[in-house]
Protein backbone atom coordinates (compact mmCIF):
# COMPACT_ATOMS: atom_id res chain seq x y z
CA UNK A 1 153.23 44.35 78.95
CA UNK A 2 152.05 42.39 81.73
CA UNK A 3 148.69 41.19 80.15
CA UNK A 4 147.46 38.91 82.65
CA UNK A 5 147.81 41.54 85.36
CA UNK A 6 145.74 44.05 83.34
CA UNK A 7 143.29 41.88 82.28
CA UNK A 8 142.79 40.95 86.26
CA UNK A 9 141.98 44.75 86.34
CA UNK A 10 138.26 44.32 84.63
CA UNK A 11 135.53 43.17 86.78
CA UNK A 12 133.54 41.68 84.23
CA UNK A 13 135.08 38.05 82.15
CA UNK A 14 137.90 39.43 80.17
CA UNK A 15 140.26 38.31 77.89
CA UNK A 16 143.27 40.14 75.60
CA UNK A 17 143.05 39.41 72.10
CA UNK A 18 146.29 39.20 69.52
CA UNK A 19 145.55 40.03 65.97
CA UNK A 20 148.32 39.07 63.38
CA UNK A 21 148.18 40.90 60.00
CA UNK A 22 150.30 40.81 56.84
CA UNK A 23 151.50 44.03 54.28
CA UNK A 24 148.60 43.58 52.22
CA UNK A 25 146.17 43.90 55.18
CA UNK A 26 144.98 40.66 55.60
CA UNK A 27 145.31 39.40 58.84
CA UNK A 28 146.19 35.90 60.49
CA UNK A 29 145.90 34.08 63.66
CA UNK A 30 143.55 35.49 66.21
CA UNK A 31 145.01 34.30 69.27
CA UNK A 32 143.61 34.61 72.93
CA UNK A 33 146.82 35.80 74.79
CA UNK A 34 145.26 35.49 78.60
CA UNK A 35 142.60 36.40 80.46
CA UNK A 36 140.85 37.22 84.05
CA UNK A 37 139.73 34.20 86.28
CA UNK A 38 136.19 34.76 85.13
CA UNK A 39 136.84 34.51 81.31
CA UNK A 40 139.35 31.57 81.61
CA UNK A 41 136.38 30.02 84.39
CA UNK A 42 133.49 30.79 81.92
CA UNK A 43 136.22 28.70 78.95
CA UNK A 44 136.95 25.28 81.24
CA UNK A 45 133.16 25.77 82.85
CA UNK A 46 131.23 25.79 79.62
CA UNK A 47 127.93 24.53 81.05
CA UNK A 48 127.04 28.55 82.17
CA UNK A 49 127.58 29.40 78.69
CA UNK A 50 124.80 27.12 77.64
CA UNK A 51 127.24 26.00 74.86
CA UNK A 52 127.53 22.52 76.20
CA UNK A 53 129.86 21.33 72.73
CA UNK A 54 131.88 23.85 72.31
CA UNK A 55 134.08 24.74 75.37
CA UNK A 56 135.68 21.31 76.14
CA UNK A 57 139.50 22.34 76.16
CA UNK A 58 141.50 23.93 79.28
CA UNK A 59 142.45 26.89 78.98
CA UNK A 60 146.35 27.67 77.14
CA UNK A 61 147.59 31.09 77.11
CA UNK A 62 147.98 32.49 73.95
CA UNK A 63 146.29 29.40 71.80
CA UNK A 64 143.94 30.31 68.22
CA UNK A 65 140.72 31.13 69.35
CA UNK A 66 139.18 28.15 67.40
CA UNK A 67 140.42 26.20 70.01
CA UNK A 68 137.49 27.53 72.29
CA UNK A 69 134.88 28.47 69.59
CA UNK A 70 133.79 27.57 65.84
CA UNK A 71 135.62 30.31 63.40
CA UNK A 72 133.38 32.76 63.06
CA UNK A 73 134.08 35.52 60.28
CA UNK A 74 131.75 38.29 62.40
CA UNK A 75 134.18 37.56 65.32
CA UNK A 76 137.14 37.93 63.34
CA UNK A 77 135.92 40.98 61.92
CA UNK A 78 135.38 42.69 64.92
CA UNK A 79 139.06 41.52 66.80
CA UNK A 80 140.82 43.02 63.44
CA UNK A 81 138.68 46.39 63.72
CA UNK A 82 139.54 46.62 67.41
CA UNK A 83 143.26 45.50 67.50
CA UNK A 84 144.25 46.88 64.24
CA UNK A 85 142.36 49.25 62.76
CA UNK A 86 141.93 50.47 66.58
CA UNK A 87 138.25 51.19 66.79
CA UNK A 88 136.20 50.67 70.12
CA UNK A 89 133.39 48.52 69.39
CA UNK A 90 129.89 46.94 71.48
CA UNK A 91 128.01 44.78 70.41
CA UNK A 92 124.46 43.12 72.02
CA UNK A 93 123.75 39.85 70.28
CA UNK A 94 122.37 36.25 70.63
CA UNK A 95 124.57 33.74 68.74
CA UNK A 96 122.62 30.72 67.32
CA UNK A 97 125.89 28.56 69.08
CA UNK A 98 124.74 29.71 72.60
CA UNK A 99 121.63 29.49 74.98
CA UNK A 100 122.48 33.07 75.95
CA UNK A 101 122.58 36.80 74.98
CA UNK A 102 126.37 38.44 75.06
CA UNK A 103 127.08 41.75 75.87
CA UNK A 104 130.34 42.33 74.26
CA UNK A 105 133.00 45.10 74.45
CA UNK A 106 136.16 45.53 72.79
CA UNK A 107 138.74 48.03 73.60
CA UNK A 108 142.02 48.71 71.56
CA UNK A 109 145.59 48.46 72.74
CA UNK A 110 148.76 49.75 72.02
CA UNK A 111 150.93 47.01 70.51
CA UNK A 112 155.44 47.38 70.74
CA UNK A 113 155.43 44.98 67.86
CA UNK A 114 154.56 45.75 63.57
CA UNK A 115 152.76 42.70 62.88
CA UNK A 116 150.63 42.42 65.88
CA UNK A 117 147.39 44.12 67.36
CA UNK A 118 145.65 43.62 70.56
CA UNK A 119 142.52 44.57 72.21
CA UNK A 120 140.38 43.84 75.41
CA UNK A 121 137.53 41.14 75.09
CA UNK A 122 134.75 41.65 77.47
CA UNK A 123 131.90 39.81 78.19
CA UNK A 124 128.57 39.60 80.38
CA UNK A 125 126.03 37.11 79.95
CA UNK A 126 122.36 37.36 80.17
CA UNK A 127 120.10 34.46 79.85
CA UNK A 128 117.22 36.64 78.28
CA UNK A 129 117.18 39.68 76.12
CA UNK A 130 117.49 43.07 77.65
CA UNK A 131 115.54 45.52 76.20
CA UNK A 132 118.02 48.34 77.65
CA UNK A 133 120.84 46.66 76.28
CA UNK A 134 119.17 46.01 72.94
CA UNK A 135 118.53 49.90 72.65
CA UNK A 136 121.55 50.97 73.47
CA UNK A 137 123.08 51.86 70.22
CA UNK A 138 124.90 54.54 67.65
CA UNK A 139 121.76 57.53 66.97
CA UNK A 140 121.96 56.31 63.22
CA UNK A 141 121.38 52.62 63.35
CA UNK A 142 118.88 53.64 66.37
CA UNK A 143 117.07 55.68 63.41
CA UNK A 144 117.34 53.03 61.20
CA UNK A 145 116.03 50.45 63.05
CA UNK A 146 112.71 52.44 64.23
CA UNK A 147 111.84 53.48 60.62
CA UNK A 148 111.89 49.93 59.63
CA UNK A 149 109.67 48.94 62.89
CA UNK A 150 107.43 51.74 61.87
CA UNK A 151 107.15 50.17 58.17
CA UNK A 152 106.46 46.63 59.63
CA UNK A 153 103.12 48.01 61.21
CA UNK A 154 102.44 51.35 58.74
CA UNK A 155 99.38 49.39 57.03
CA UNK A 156 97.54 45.82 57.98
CA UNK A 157 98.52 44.53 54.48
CA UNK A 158 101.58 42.57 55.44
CA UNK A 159 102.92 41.97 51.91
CA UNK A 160 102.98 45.96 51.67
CA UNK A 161 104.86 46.50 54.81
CA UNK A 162 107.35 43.45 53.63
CA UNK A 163 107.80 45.37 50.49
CA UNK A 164 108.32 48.94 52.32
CA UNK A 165 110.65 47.08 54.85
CA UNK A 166 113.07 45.14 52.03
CA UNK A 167 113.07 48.80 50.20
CA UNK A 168 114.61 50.26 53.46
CA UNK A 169 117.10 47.39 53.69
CA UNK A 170 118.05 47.43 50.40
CA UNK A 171 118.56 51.42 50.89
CA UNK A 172 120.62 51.14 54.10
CA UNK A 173 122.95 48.33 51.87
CA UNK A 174 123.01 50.11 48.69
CA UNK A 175 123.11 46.77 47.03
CA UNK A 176 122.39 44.87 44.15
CA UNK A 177 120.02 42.84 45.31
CA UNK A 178 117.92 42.27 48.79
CA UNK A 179 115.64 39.64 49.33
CA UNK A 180 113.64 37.90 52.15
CA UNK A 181 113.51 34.44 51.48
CA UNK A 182 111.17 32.10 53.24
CA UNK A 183 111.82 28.26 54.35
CA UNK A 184 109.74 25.74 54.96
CA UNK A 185 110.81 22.36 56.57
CA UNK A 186 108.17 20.47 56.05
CA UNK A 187 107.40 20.82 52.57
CA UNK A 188 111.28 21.91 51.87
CA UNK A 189 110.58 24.60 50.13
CA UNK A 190 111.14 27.96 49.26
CA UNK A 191 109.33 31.21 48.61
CA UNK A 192 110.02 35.06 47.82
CA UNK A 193 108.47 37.24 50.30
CA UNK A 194 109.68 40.28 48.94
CA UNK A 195 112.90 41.58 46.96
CA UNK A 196 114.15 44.39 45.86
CA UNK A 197 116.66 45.81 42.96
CA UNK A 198 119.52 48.26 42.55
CA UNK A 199 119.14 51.12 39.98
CA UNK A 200 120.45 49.20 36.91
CA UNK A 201 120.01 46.07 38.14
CA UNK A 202 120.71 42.80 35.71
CA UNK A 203 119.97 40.45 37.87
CA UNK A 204 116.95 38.21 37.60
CA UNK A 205 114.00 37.84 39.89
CA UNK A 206 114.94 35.30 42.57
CA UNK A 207 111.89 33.06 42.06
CA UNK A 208 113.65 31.72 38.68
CA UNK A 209 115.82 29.67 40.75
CA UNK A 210 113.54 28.37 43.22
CA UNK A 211 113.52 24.75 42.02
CA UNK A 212 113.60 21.33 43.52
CA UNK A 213 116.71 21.69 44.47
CA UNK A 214 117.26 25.04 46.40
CA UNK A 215 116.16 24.39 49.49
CA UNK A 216 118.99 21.99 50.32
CA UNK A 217 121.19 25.34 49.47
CA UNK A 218 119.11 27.37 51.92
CA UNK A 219 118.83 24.53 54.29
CA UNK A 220 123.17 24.37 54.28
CA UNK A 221 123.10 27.93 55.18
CA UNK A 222 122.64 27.58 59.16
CA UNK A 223 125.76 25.29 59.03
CA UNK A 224 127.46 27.65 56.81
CA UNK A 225 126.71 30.08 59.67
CA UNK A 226 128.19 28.01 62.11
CA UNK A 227 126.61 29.22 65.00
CA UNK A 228 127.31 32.81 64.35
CA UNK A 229 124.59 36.04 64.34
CA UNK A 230 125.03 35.83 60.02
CA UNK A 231 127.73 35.19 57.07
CA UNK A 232 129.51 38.17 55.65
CA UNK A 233 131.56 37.78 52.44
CA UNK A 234 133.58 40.51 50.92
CA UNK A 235 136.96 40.17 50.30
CA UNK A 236 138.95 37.14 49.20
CA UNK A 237 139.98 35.52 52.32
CA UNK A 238 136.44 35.36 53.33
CA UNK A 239 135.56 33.81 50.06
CA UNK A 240 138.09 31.03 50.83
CA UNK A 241 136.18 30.38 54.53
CA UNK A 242 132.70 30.11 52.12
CA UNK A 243 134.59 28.19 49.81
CA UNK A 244 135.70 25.46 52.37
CA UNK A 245 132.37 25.61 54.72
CA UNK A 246 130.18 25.33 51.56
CA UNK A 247 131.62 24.38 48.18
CA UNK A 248 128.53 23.63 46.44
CA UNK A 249 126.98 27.09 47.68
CA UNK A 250 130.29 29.23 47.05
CA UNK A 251 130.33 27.82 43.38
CA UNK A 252 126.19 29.06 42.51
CA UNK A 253 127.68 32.48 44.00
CA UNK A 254 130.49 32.70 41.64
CA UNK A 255 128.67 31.39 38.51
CA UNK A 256 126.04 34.45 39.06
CA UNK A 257 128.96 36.36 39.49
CA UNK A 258 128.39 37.54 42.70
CA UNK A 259 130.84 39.95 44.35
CA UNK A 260 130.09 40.00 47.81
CA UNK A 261 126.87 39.05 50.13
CA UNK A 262 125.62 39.35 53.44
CA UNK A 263 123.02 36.82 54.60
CA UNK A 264 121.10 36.89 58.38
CA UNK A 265 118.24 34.24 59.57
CA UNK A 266 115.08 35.00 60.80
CA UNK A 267 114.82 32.49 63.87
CA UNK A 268 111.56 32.12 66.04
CA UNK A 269 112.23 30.41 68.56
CA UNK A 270 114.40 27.46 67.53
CA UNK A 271 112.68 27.64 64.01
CA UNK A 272 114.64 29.57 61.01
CA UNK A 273 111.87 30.92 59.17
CA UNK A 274 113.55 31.83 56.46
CA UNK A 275 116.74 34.41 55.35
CA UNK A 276 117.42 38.37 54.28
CA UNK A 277 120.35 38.40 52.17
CA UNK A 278 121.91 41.51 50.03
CA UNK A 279 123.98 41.05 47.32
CA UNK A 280 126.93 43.69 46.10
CA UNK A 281 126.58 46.08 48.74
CA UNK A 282 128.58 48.34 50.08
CA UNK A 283 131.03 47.14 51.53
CA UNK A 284 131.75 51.16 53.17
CA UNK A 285 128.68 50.53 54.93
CA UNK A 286 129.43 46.78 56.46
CA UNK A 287 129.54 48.08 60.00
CA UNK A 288 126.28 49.75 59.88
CA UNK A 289 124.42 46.91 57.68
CA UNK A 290 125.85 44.23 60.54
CA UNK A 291 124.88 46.37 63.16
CA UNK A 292 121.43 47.06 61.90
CA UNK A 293 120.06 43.91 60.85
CA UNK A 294 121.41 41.98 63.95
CA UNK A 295 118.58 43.76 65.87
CA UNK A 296 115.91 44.51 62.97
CA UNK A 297 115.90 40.96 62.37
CA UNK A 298 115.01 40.09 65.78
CA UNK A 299 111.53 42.72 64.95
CA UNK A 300 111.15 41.13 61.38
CA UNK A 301 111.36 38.05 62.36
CA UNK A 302 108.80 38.59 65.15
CA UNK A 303 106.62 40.15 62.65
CA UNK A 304 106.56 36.96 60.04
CA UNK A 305 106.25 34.62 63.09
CA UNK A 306 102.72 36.38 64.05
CA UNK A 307 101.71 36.59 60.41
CA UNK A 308 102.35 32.86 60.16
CA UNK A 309 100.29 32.28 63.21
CA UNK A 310 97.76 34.58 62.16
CA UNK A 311 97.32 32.63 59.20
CA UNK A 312 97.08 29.01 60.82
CA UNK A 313 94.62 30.45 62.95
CA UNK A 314 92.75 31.64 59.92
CA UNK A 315 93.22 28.31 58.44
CA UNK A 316 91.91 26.45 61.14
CA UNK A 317 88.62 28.63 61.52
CA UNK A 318 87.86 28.24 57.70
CA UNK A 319 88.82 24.72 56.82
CA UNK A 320 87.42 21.60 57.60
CA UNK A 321 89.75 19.46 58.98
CA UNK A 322 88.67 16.34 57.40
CA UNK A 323 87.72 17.40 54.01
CA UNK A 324 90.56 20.21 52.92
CA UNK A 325 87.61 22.43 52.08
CA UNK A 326 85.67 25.59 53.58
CA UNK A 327 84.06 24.85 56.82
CA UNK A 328 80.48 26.05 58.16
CA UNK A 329 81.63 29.11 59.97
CA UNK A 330 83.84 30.13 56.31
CA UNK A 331 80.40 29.45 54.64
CA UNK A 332 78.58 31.93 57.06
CA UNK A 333 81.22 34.65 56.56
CA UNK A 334 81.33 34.37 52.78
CA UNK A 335 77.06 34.37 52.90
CA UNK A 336 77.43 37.81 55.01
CA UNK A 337 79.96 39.50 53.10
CA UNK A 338 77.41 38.65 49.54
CA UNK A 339 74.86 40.14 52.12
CA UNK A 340 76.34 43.02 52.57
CA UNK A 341 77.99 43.81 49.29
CA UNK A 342 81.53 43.41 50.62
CA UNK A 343 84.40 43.94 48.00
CA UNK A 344 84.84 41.18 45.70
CA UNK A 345 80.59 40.31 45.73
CA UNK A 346 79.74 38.49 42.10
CA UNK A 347 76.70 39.65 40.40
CA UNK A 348 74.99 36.14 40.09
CA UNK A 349 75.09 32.77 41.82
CA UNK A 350 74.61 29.19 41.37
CA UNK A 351 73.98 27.37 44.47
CA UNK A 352 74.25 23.39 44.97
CA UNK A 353 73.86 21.75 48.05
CA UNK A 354 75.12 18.36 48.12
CA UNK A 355 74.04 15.74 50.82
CA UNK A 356 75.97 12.50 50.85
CA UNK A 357 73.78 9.34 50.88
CA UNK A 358 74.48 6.11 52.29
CA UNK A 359 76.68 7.30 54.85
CA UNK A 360 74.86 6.13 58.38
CA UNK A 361 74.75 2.77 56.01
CA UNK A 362 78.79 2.77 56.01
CA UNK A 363 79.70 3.89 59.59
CA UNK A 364 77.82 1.15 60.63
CA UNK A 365 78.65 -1.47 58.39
CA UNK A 366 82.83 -0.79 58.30
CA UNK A 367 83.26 1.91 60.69
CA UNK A 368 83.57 5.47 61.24
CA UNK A 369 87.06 5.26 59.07
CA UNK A 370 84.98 4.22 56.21
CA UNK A 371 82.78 6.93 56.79
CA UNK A 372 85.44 9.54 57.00
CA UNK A 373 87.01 8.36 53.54
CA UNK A 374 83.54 8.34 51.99
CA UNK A 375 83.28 11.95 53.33
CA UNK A 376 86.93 12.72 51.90
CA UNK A 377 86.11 11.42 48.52
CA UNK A 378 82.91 13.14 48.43
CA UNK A 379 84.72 16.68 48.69
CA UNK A 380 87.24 15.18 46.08
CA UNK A 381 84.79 14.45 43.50
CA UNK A 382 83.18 17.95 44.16
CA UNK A 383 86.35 19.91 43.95
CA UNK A 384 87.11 18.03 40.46
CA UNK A 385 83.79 19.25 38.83
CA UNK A 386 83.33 22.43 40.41
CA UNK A 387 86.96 23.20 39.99
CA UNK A 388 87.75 27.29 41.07
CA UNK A 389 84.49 27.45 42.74
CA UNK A 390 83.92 27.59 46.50
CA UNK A 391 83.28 24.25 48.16
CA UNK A 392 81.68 24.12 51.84
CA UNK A 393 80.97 21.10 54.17
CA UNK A 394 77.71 22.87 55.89
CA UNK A 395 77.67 20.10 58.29
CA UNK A 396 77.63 16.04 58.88
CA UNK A 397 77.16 14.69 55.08
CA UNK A 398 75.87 17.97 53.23
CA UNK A 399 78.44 20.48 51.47
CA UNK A 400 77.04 23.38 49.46
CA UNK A 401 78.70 25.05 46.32
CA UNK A 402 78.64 28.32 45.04
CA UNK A 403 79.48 29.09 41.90
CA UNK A 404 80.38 32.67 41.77
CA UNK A 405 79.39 34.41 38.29
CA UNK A 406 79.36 31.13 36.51
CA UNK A 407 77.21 31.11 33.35
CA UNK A 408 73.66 29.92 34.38
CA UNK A 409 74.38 27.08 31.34
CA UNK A 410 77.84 26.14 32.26
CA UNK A 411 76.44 26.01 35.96
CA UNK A 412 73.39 23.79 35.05
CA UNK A 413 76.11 21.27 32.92
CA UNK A 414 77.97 21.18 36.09
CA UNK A 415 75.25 19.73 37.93
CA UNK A 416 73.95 17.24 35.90
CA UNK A 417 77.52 15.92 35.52
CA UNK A 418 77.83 15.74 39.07
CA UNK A 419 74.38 13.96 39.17
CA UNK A 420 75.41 11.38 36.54
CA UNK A 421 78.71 10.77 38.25
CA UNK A 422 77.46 10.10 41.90
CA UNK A 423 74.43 8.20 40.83
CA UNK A 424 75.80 5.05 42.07
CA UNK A 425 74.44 3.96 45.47
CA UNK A 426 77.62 1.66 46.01
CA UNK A 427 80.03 4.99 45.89
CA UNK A 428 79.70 8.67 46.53
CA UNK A 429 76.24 9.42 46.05
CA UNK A 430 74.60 12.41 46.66
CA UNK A 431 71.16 13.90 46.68
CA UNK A 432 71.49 17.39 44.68
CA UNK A 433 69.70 20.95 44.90
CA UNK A 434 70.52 23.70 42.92
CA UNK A 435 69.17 27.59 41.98
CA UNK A 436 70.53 30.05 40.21
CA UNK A 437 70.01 33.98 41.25
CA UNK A 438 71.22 36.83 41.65
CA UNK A 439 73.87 37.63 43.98
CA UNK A 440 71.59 39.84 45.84
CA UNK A 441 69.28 36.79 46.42
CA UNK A 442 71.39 34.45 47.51
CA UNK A 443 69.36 33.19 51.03
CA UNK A 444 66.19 33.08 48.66
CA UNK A 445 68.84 30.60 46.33
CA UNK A 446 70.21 28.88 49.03
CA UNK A 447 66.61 28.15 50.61
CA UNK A 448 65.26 26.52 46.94
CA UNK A 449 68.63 24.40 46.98
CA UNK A 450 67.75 22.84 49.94
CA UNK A 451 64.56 22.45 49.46
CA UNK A 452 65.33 20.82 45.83
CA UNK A 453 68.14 18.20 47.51
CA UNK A 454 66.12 16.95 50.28
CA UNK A 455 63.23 16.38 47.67
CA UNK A 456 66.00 15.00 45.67
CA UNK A 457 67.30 12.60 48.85
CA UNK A 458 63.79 11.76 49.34
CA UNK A 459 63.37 10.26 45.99
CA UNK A 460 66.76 8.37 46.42
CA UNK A 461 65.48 6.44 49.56
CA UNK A 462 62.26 5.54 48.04
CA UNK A 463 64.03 4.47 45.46
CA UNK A 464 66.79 2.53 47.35
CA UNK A 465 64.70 1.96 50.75
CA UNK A 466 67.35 -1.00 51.61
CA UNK A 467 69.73 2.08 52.52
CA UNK A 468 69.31 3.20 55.85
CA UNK A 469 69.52 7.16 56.23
């Protein structure tokens, strides 16, 4: 068959695919035979790929396609189902290894020889996602994929939606196992979001081997990837590709006696936020897991990127910078919600407010970074004796406390340790007011603390009238 004149039939960049395979099924090289000018100009003229170290070699007829790409298993996959098992097959994805989303089609052939397949490659490139393109898929996975966007926003408790979403997953792979892992780089670390067992499950929960060490397993994953949509591992020779890429990996797989496993990122941006994986599923059913969480991962992954925002954002309203604990406008929020009998409201309160003497004294004498570390180790020393309760700068050099349902004794020990401990003018000093009331009178409380510190502060500087205020 005259290949190159058939492939110079397609309009878009197209290429013909050879797929060897052996008696037992396996297959072997996965050759690119030819292909139209576009495809071979898109190979030698990498740069519109946006894949600026992978393309580097002319083009050869007929050469291994690792000559032009990384192996990838998910490519391999799809060439044998094409070629040899002769099924016509579209795909819509963003591969990690390019700056680009590829619209791919693959159409079977008739092949004159036993051992050989081949199929049509084709391939249009689109420098951002297309929502049409991204829709158009098989009724089923289209189901699929809406029921588990409909979970991610069902409820505005996120952990619940997580939970509803890795149940669906879990459903859709019939597995073992499903989890979605989180990563972070910066602390290297790694935490369950949410898993989920198979019926008869023996497998343990997956936060019992979350120690130092695992994230430098997750954090090989991306390379064990190799620039591909995800990792798929079922059958032997696939084991031997995991085996090579990622000895130390393939070998905690085998010793939990793992039988197969898919894995997909979560990427925001150029950030992997973390992993879903399955474990034993069904391997029936690798089509439509592949082609399901290629796109549901995109809306996942969306959907723990906002959270994560969301958060920070929360964060950064509530927490003084400086200090590590609650800021002013927290304070005010926590003093409405005991207003207004919000969920959660104690029944009685102890109320210190804290104001730090000596500092005007140190910002002018060493600095304002003396100042700031006096302020620092003034919220240390409160957060060691009035461990579990809340702590709030309330501006400058005062902080108040609130000691939610603490025995009125236990609160009133509290204080007079803290008074004996910061009595020192030459270290963290502070003048001290407290009351103790209900939680229904917590302004009248609040109002008596501060009138108790400042006579408290006024004592000090009679006292000490050497420090300036």
């Amino acid at each position: 068959m005259d290949f190159k004149g058939f492939a110079d039939l397609f309009q878009p960049m197209t290429c013909i695919m050879s797929v060897e395979t052996f008696p037992d099924g396996s297959y072997g090289n996965i050759r690119i035979v030819t292909g139209n000018e576009k495809y071979i100009n898109a190979t030698e003229y990498y740069e519109e790929m946006g894949a600026h170290d992978i393309f580097t070699n002319k083009f050869i007829p007929n050469s291994p396609y690792e000559r032009y790409i990384p192996k990838d298993l998910n490519f391999e996959d799809f060439c044998y189902r094409c070629a040899i098992k002769g099924e016509q097959l579209h795909t819509y994805i963003h591969p990690d290894r390019f700056d680009c989303w590829l619209n791919l089609t693959m159409m079977p052939l008739v092949s004159d020889k036993e051992n050989i397949g081949y199929c049509t490659y084709s391939q249009e490139i689109t420098k951002d996602a297309d929502p049409n393109l991204m829709t158009n898929i098989a009724p089923d996975i289209a189901g699929t994929v809406l029921n588990i966007c409909i979970q991610l926003n069902d409820t505005n408790d996120f952990k619940k939606s997580m939970d509803e979403v890795i149940g669906g997953i879990s459903d859709l792979c019939a597995c073992d196992h499903c989890c979605i892992l989180l990563t972070d780089h910066n602390t290297r670390k790694c935490t369950v979001l949410c898993e989920r067992f198979g019926e008869g499950s023996q497998r343990i929960p997956m936060e019992n081997y979350l120690d130092d060490d695992f994230f430098d397993i997750a954090d090989s994953w991306k390379d064990t990837i190799a620039g591909s949509t995800c990792i798929i591992v079922k059958d032997p020779q696939e084991w031997e590709v995991l085996k090579q890429r990622n000895p130390a990996w393939y070998a905690s797989l085998q010793s939990a006696k793992v039988q197969s496993i898919v894995l997909f990122p979560l990427r925001s941006g150029n950030e992997v936020l973390g992993y879903i994986w399955a474990i034993d599923f069904d391997a029936e059913r690798t089509v439509k897991i592949k082609e399901t969480l290629e796109l549901t991962s995109f809306f996942i992954s969306a959907h723990i990127a906002n959270h994560q925002l969301f958060k920070r954002m929360e964060i950064m309203s509530s927490i003084d910078i400086l200090t590590g604990v609650f800021n002013r406008n927290a304070m005010n929020n926590r003093i409405d919600s005991i207003c207004t009998q919000k969920a959660g409201t104690p029944e009685n309160v102890g109320i210190v407010f804290a104001d730090l003497n000596g500092l005007k004294r140190m910002n002018d004498s060493e600095g304002h970074f003396a100042g700031d570390m006096l302020l620092k180790n003034a919220a240390l020393v409160l957060q060691r004796e009035f461990e579990g309760c809340e702590i709030y700068r309330a501006g400058g050099d005062e902080y108040m406390i609130i000691a939610a349902d603490m025995p009125e004794e236990e609160f009133n020990a509290h204080v007079e340790q803290l008074r004996a401990d910061t009595a020192d003018p030459e270290g963290v000093c502070f003048a001290v007011g407290k009351c103790y009331e209900k939680a229904s009178e917590i302004k009248k409380a609040m109002r008596m603390a501060d009138e108790r510190m400042y006579a408290d502060k006024e004592a000090f500087y009679k006292e000490h009238p050497e420090i300036a205020r």
